[in-house]
C-alpha atoms as a PDB file:
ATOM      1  CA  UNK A   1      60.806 -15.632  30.109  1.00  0.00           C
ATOM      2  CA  UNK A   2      60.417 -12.386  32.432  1.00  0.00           C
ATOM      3  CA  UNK A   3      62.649  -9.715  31.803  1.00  0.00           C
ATOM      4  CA  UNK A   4      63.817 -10.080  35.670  1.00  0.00           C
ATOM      5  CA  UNK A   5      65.092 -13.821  34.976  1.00  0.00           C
ATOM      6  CA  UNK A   6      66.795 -12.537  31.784  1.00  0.00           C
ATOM      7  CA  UNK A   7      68.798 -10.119  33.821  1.00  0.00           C
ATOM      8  CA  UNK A   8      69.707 -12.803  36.359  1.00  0.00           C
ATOM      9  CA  UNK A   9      71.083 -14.831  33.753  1.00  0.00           C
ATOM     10  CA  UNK A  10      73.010 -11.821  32.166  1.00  0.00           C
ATOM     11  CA  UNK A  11      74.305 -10.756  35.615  1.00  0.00           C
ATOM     12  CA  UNK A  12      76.222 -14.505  35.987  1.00  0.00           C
ATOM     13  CA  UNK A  13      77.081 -14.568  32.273  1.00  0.00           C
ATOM     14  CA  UNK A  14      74.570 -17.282  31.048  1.00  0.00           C
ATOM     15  CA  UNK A  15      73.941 -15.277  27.926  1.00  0.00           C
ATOM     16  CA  UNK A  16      72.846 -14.441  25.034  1.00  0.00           C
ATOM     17  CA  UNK A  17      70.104 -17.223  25.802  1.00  0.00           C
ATOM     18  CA  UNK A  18      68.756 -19.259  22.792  1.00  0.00           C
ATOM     19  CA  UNK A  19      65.473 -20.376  22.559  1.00  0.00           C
ATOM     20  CA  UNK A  20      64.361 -23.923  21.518  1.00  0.00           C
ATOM     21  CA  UNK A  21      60.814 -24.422  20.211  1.00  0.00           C
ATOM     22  CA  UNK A  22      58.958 -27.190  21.763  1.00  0.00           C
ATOM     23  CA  UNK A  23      58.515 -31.013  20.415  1.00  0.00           C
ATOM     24  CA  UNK A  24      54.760 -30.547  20.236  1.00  0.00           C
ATOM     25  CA  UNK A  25      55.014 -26.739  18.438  1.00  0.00           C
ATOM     26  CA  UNK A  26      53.727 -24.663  21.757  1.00  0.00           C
ATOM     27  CA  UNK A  27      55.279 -22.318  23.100  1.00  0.00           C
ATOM     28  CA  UNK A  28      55.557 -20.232  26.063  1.00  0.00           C
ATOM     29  CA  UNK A  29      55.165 -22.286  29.584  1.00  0.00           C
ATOM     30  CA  UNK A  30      57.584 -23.614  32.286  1.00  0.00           C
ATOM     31  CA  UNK A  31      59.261 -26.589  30.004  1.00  0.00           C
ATOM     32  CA  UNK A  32      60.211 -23.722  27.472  1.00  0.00           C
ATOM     33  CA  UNK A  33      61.980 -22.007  30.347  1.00  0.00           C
ATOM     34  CA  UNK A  34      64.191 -24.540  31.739  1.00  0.00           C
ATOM     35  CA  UNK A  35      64.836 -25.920  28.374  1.00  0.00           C
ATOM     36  CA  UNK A  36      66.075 -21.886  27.854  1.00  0.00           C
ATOM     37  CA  UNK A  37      68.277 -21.659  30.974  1.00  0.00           C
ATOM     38  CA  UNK A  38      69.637 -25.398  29.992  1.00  0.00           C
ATOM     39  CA  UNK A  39      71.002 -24.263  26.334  1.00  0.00           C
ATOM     40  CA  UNK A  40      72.338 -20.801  27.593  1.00  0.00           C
ATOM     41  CA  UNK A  41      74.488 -22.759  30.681  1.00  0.00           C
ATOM     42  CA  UNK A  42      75.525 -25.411  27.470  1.00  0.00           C
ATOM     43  CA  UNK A  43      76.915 -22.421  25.819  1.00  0.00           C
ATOM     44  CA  UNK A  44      78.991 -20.422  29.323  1.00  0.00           C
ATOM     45  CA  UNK A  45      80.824 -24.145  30.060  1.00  0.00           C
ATOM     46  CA  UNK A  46      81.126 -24.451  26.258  1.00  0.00           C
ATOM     47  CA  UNK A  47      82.725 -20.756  26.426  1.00  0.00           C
ATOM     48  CA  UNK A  48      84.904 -21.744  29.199  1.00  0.00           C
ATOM     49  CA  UNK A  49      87.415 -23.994  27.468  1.00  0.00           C
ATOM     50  CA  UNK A  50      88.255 -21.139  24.974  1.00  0.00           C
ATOM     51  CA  UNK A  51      89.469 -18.764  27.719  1.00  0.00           C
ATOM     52  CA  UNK A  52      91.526 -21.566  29.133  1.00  0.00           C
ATOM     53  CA  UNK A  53      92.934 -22.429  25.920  1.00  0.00           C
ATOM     54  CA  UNK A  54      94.140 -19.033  25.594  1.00  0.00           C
ATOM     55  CA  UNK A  55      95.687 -18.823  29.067  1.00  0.00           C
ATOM     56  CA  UNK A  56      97.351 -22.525  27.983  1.00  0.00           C
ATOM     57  CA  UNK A  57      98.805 -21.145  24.404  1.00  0.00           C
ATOM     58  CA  UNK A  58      99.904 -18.435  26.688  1.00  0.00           C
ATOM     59  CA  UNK A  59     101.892 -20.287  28.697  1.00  0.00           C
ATOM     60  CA  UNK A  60     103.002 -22.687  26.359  1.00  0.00           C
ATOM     61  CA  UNK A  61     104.414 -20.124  24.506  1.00  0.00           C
ATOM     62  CA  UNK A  62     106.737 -18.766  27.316  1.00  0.00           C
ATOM     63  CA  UNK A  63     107.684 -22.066  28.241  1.00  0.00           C
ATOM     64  CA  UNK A  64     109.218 -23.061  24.431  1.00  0.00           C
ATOM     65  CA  UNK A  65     110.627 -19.533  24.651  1.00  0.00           C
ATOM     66  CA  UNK A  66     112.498 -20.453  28.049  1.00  0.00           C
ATOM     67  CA  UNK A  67     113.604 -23.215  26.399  1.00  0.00           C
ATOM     68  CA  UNK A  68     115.514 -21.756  23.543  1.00  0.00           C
ATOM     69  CA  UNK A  69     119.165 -21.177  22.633  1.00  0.00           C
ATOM     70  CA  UNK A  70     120.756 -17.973  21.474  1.00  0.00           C
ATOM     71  CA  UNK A  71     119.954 -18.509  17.623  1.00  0.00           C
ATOM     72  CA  UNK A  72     116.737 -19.956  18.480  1.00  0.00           C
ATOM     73  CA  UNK A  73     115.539 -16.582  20.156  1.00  0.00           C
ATOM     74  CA  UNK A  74     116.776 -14.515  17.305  1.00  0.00           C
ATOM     75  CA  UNK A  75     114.884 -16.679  14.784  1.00  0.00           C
ATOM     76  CA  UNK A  76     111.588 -16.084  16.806  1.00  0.00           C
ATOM     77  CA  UNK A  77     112.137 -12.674  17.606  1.00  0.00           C
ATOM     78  CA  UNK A  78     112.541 -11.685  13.902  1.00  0.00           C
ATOM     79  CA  UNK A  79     109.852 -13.665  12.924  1.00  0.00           C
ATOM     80  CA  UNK A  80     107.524 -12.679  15.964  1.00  0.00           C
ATOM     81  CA  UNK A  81     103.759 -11.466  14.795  1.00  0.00           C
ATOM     82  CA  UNK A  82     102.450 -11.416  18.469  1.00  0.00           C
ATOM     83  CA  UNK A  83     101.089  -8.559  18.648  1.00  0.00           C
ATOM     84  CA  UNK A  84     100.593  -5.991  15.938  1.00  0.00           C
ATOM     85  CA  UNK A  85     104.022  -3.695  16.220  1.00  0.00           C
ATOM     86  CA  UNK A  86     106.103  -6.124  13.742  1.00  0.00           C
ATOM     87  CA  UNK A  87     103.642  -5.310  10.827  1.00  0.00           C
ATOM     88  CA  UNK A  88     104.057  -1.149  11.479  1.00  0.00           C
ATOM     89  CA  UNK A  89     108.567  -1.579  12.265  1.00  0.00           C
ATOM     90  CA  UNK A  90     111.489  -2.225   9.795  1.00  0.00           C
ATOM     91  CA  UNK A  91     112.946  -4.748  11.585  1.00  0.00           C
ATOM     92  CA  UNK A  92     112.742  -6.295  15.038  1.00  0.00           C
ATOM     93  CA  UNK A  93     115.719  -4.936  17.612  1.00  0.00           C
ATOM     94  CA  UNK A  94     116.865  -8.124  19.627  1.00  0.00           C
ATOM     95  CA  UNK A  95     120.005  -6.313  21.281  1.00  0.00           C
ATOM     96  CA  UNK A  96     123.606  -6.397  21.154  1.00  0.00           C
ATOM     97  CA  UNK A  97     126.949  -7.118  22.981  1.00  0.00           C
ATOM     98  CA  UNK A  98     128.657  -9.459  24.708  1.00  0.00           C
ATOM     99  CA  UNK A  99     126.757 -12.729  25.208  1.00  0.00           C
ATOM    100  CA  UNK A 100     128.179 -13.907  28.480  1.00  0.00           C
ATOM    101  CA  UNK A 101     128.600 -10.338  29.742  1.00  0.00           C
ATOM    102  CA  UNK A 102     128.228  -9.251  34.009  1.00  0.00           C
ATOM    103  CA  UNK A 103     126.426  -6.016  33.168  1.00  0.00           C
ATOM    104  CA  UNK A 104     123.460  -6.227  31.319  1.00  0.00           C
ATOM    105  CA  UNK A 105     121.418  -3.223  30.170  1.00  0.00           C
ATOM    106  CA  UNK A 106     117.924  -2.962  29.604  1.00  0.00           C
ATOM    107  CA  UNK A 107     115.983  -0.073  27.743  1.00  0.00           C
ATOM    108  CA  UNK A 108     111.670   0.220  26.877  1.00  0.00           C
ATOM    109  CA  UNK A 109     111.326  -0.151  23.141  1.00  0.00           C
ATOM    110  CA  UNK A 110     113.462   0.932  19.974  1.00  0.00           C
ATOM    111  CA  UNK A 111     113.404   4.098  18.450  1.00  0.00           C
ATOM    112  CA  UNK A 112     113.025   5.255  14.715  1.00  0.00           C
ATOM    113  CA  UNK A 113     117.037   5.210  14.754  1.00  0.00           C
ATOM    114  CA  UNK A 114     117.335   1.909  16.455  1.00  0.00           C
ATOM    115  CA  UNK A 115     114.379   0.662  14.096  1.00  0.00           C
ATOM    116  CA  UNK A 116     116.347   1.500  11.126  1.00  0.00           C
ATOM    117  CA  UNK A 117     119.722  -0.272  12.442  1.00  0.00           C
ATOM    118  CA  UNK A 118     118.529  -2.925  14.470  1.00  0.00           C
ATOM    119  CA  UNK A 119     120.478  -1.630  16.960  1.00  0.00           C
ATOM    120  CA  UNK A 120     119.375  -0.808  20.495  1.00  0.00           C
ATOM    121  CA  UNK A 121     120.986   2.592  21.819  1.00  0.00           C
ATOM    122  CA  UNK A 122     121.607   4.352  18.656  1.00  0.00           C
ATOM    123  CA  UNK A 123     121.834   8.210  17.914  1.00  0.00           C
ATOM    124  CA  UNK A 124     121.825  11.271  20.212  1.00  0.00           C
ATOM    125  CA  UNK A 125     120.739   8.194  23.473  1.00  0.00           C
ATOM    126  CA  UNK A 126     123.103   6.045  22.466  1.00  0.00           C
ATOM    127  CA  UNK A 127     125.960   8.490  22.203  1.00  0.00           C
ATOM    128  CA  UNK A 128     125.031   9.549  25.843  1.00  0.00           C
ATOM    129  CA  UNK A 129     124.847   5.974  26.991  1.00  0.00           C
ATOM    130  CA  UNK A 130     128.175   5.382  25.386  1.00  0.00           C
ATOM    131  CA  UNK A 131     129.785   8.143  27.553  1.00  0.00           C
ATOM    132  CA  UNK A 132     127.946   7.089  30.605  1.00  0.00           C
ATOM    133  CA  UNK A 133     128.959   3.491  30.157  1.00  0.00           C
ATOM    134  CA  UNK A 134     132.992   5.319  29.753  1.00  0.00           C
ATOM    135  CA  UNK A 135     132.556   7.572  33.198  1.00  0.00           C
ATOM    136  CA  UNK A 136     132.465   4.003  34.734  1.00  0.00           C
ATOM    137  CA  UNK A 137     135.342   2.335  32.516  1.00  0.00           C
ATOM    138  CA  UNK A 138     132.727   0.351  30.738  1.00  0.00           C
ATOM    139  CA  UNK A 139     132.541   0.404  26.874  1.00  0.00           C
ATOM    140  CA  UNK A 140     129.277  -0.948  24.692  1.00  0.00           C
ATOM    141  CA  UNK A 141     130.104  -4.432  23.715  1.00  0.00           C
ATOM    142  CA  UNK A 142     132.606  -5.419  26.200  1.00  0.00           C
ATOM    143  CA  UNK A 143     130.993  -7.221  29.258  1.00  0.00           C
ATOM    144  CA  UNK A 144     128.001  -5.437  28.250  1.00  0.00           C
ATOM    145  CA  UNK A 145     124.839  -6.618  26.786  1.00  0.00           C
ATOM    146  CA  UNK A 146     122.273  -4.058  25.599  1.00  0.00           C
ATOM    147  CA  UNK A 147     118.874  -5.035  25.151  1.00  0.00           C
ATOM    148  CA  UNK A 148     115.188  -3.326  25.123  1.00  0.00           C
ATOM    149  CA  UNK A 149     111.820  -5.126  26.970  1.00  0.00           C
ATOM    150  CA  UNK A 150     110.224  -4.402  22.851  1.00  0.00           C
ATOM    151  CA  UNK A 151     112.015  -5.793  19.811  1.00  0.00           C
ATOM    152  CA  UNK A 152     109.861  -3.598  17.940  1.00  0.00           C
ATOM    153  CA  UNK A 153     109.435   0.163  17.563  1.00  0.00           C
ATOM    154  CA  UNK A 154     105.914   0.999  18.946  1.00  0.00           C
ATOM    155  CA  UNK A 155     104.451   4.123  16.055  1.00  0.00           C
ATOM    156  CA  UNK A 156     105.335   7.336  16.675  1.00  0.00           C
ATOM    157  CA  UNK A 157     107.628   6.481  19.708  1.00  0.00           C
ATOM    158  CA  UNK A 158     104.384   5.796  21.547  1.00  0.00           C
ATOM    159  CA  UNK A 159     104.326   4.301  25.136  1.00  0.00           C
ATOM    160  CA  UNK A 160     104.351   0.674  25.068  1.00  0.00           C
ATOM    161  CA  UNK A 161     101.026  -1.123  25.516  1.00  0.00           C
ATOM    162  CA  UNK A 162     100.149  -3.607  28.220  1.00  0.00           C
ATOM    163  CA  UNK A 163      99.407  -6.240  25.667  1.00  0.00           C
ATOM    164  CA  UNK A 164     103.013  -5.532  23.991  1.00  0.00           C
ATOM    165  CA  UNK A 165     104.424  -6.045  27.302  1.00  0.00           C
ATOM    166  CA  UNK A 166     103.046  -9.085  27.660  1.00  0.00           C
ATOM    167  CA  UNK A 167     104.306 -10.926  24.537  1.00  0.00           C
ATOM    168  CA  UNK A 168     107.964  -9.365  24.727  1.00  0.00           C
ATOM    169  CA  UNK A 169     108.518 -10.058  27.770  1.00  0.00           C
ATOM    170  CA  UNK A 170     109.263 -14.092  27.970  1.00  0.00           C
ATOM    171  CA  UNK A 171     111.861 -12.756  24.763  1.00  0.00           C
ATOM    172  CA  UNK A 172     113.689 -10.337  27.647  1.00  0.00           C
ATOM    173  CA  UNK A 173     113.110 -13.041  30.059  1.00  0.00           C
ATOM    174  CA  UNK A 174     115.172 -15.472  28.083  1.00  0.00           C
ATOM    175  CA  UNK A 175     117.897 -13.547  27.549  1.00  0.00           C
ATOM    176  CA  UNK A 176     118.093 -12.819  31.161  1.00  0.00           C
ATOM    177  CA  UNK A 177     118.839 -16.474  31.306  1.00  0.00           C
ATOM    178  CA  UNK A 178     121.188 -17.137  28.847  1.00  0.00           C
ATOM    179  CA  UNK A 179     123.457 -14.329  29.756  1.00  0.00           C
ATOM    180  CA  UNK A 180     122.861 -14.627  33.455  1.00  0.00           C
ATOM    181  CA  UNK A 181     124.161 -11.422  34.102  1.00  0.00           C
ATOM    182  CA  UNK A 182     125.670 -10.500  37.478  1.00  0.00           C
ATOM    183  CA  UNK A 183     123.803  -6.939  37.635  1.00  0.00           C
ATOM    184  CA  UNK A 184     121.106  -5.501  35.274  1.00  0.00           C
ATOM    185  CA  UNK A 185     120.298  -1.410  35.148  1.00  0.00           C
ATOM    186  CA  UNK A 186     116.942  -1.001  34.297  1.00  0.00           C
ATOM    187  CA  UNK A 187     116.905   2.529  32.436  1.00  0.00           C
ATOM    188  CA  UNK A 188     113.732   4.298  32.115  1.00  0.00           C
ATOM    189  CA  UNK A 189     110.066   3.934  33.719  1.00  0.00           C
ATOM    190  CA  UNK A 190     108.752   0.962  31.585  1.00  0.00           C
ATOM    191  CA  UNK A 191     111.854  -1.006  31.581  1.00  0.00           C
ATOM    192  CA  UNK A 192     112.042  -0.711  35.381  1.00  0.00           C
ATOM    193  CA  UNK A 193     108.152  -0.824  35.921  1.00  0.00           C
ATOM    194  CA  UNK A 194     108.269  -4.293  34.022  1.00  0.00           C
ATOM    195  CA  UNK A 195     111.421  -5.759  35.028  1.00  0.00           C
ATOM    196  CA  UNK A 196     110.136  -5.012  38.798  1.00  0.00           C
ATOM    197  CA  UNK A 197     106.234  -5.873  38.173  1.00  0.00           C
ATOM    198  CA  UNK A 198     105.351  -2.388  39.537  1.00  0.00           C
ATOM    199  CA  UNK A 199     103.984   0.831  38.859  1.00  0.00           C
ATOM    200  CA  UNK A 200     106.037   2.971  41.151  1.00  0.00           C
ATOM    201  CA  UNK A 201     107.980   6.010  39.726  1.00  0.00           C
ATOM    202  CA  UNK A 202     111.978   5.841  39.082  1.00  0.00           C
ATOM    203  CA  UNK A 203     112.088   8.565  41.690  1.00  0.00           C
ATOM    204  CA  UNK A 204     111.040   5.707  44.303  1.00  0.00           C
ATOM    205  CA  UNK A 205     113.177   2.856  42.836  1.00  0.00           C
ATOM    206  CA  UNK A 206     116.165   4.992  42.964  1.00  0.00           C
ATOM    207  CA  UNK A 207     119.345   4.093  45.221  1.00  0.00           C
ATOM    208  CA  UNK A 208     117.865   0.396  46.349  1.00  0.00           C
ATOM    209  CA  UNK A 209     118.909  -3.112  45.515  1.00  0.00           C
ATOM    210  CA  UNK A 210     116.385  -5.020  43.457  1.00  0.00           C
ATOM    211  CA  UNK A 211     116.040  -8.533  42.153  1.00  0.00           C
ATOM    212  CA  UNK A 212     114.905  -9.756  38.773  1.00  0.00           C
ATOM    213  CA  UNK A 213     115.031 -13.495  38.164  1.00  0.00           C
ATOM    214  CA  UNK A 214     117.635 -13.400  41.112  1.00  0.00           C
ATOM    215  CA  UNK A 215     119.768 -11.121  39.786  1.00  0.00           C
ATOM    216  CA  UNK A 216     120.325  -7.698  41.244  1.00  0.00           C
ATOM    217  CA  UNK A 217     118.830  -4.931  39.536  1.00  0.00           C
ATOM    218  CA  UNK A 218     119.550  -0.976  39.805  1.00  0.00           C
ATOM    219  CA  UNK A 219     117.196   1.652  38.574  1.00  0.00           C
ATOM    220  CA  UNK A 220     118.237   4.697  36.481  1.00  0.00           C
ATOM    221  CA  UNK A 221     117.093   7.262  33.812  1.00  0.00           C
ATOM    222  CA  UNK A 222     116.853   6.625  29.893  1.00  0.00           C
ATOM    223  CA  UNK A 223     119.288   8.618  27.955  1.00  0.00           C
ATOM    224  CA  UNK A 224     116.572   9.626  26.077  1.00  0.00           C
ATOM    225  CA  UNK A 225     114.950  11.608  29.102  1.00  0.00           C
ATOM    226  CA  UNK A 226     118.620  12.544  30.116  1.00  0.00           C
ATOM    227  CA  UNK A 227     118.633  14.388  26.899  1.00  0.00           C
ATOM    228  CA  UNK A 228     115.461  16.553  27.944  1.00  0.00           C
ATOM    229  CA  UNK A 229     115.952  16.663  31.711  1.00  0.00           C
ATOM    230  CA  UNK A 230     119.540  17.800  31.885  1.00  0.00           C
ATOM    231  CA  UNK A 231     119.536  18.734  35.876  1.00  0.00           C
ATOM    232  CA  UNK A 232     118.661  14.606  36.267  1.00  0.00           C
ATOM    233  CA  UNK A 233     121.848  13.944  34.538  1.00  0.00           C
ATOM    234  CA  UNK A 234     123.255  14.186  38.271  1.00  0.00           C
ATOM    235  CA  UNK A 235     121.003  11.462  39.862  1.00  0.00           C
ATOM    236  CA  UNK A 236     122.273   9.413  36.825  1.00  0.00           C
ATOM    237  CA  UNK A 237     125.518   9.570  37.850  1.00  0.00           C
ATOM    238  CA  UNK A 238     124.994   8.642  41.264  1.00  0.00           C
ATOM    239  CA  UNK A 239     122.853   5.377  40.191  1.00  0.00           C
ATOM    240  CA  UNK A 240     125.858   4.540  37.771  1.00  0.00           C
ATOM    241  CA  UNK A 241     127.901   5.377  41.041  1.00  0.00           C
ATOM    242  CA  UNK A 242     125.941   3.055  42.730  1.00  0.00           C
ATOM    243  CA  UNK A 243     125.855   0.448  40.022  1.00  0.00           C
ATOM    244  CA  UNK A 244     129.825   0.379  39.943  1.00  0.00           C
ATOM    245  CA  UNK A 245     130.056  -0.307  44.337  1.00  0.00           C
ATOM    246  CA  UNK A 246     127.399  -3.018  43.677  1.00  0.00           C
ATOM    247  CA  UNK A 247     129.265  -4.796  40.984  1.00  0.00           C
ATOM    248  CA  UNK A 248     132.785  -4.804  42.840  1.00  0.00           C
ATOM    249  CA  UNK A 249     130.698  -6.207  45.696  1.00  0.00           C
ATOM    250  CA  UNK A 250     129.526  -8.752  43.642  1.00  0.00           C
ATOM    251  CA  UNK A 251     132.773  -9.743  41.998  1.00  0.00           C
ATOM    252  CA  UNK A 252     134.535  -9.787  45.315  1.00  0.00           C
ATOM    253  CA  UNK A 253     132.033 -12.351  46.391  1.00  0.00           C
ATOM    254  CA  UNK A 254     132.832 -14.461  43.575  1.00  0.00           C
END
């Protein structure tokens, strides 16, 4: 086969191509081509089902988590091997507070505190997010639901990974559903860049009304960054601001 015809076929994916000798032992010659470009095009559709089985166990595997009840989901999560952040974690972080609560929190991934209590919001962050939740008479555990988009610490307190994402989030999704919270504040630039399918900055989210799964969603800083941006702590406070007129809007409506 030419080298130019072997490039076609690479160009539209019809390789590696295998060879098969002829029935009377020659070789070389028109028949030995076609019979070439027949086997490589058996193996691409061959290929093809694979990929689509994927997408399939993909998407069956989001649709038995939407299906799932409270103990159900923690079962999973704790026993979730995804993607490779269980084996590196102590435990998986599936969140905390009130199950039928109107606020619901949401945070990136858990830290090396949270990893060793199993407890989203945890040391010098959660002691800030505990007095933000106060400036707006809220308190952890009472109408409020805390959870992360990762049930697993990522190493080193790395940024979370596309892939990781992908395989937490029907977990977050779920619980979304099960609480159906009447507000969610998305804290930090992963949580809000996945809960809002969008890589725009926090800066640009800020002070607008968003939606995820129906419900209205506010954007605001992680504690965490709070901690090491100090002069943002006053934007915070206005989202949380914010956050508290939305909510009375929303109860009033109900």
């Amino acid at each position: 086969m030419s080298s130019r015809r072997e490039l076609f076929l690479e160009e539209i994916g019809l390789t590696p191509l295998w060879r098969l000798k002829a029935r009377d032992g020659a070789t070389g010659g028109d028949g030995e081509q076609d019979r070439t470009v027949a086997v490589a095009a058996d193996s691409a559709v061959a290929a093809k089902p694979a990929a689509g089985h994927h997408a399939n166990d993909v998407n069956d595997r989001a649709g038995r988590i939407a299906r799932m009840d409270w103990a159900e989901l923690k079962a999973t999560v704790a026993a979730c091997t995804a993607c490779g952040l269980r084996k590196n974690c102590t435990q998986t972080v599936f969140g905390v507070g009130d199950e039928q609560a109107d606020w619901l929190l949401v945070g990136e991934a858990p830290g090396a505190e949270e990893d060793a209590r199993g407890e989203p919001f945890v040391g010098q962050a959660g002691k800030l997010l505990d007095g933000m939740l106060a400036a707006i008479e809220l308190k952890r555990g009472a109408d409020v639901y805390i959870a992360n988009v990762l049930k697993c610490r990522p190493p080193g307190n790395r940024n979370p990974e596309p892939l990781e994402v992908a395989q937490c989030s029907p977990f977050l999704a779920r619980q979304v559903e099960l609480i159906q919270p009447r507000l969610i504040l998305a804290m930090g630039r992963f949580a809000c860049q996945t809960l809002l399918d969008t890589d725009a900055s926090i800066a640009s989210l800020r002070g607008r009304l968003h939606r995820y799964q129906g419900v209205p969603l506010i954007v605001t800083y992680h504690p965490a960054y709070l901690l090491r941006s100090l002069p943002d702590k006053a934007k915070a406070w206005e989202d949380l601001c914010f956050a508290r007129r939305t909510m009375a809007g929303l109860l009033s409506q109900s």
